[in-house]
Protein backbone atom coordinates (compact mmCIF):
# COMPACT_ATOMS: atom_id res chain seq x y z
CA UNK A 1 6.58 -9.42 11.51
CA UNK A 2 9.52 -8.19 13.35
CA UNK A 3 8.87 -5.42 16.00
CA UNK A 4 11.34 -3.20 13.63
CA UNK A 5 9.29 -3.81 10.60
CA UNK A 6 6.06 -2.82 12.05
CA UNK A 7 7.80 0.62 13.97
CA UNK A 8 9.00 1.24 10.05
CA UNK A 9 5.49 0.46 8.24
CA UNK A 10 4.06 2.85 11.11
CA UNK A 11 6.50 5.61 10.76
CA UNK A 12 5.27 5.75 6.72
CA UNK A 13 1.67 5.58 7.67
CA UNK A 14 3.05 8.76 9.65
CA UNK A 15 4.97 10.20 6.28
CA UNK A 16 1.70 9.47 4.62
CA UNK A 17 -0.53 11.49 6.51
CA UNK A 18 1.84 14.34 6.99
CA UNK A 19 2.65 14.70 2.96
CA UNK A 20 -1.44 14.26 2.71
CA UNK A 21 -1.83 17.54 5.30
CA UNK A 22 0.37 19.49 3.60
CA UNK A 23 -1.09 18.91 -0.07
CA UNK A 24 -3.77 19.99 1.59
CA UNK A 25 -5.59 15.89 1.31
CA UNK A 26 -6.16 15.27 4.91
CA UNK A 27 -9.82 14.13 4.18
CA UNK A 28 -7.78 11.23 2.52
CA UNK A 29 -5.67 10.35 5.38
CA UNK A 30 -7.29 7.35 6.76
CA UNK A 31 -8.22 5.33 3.82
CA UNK A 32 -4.66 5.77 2.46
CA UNK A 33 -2.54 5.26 5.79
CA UNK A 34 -4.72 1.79 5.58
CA UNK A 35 -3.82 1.16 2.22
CA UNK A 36 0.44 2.49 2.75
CA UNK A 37 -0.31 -0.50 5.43
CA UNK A 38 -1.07 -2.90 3.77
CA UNK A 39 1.22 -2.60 0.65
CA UNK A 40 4.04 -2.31 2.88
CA UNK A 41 3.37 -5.16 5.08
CA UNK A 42 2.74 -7.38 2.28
CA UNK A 43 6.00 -6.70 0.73
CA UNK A 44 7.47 -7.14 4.40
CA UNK A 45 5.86 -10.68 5.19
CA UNK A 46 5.86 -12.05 1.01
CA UNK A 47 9.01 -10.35 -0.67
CA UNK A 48 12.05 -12.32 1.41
CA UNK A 49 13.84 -8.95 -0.16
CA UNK A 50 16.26 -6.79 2.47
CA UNK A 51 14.83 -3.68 1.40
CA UNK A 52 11.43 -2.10 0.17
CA UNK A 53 11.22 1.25 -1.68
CA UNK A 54 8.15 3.33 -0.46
CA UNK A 55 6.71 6.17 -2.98
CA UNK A 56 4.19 8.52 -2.84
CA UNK A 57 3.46 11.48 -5.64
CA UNK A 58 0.72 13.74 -5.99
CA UNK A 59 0.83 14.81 -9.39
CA UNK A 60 -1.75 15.78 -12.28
CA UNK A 61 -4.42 15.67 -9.67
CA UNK A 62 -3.59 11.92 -8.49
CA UNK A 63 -2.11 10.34 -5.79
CA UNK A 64 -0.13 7.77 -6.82
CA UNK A 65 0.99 5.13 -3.77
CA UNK A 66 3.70 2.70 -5.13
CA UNK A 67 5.99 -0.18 -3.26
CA UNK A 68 8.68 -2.34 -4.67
CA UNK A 69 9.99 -5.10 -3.11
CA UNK A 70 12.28 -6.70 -5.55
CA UNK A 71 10.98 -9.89 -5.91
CA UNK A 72 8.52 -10.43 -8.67
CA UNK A 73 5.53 -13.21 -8.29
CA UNK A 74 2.11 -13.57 -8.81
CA UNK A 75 0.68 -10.93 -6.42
CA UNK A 76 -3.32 -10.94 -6.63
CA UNK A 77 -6.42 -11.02 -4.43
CA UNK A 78 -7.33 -14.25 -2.89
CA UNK A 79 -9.98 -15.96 -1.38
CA UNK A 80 -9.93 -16.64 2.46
CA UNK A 81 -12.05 -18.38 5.07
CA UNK A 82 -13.28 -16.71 7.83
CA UNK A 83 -11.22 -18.00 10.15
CA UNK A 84 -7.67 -17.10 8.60
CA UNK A 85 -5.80 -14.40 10.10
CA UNK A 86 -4.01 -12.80 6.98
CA UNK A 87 -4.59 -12.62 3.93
CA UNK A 88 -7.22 -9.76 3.29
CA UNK A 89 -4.29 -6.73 2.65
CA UNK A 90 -4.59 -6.36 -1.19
CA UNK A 91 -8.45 -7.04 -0.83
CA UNK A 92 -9.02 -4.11 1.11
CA UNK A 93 -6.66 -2.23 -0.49
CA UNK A 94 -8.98 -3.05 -3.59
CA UNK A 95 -11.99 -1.99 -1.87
CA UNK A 96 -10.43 1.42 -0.86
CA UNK A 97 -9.05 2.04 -4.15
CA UNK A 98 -12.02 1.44 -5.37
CA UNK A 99 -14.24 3.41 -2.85
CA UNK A 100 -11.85 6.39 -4.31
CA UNK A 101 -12.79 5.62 -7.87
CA UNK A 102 -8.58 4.87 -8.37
CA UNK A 103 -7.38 1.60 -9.82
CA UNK A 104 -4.71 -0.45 -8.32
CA UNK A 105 -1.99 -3.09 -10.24
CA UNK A 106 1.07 -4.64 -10.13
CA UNK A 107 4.20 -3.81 -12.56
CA UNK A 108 7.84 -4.97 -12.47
CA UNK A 109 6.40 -8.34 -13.02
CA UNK A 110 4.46 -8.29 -9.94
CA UNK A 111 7.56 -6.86 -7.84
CA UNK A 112 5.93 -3.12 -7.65
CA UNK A 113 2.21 -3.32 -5.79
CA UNK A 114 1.03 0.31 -6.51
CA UNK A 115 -2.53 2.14 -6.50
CA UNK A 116 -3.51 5.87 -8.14
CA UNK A 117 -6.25 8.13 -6.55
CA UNK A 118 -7.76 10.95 -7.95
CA UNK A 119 -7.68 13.73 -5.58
C-alpha cells in the first residue's frame, strides 16, 4: 500500500476514536479503530477504485461503520495458511463484530463492506 494510503487509513482510525470520545464510546475505541482498519485497507489494496467513502453514525443506540469502494465483487471471509501475510482483515473484523454482539455484511453488490454495533 502506498505510504499516502496508509497516512489516510491512519488519520480515520484517528476520526474514529475522536467521534467515539465524544459520543462518549471510548471503551469502544480499540476494537473499532481495528476494524475502520481493516475495511479501509481492504477497499485500498482490492477495489482498483480512485476513491473510498468512509462513514460512521451512531444512531438508535448503534454504531454503524460503513466503506464503499465502488467496485462490487464477491467480498467474503477466506481461508488462509499460516504462512500468508494478508488476508485475515474481514476475518477479524468478523470476530470483533462479533465479540460486540453486531453483525457485519456487504451491500451495493459487495461494493459497500459495513458492520453495526450496539453501543
Amino acid at each position: 500500500m502506498p505510504p499516502e494510503d496508509a497516512s489516510r487509513v491512519g488519520a480515520m482510525r484517528r476520526l474514529a476514536r475522536a467521534r467515539l470520545k465524544y459520543c462518549g464510546l471510548q471503551k469502544m475505541s480499540d476494537d473499532v479503530a481495528v476494524i475502520v482498519s481493516e475495511l479501509l485497507t481492504n477497499a485500498i489494496l482490492h477495489s482498483g477504485g480512485e476513491q473510498i467513502t468512509f462513514v460512521m453514525t451512531v444512531r438508535d443506540s448503534s454504531l454503524r461503520i460503513s466503506v464503499y469502494d465502488g467496485m462490487p465483487g464477491n467480498l467474503g471471509i477466506r481461508a488462509v495458511n499460516s504462512d500468508a501475510e494478508t488476508g485475515r482483515g474481514l476475518c477479524l473484523v468478523a470476530s470483533l463484530v462479533d465479540a460486540h454482539h453486531g453483525t457485519w455484511g456487504v451491500s451495493d453488490a459487495g461494493a459497500t463492506t459495513w458492520c453495526s454495533l450496539p453501543c
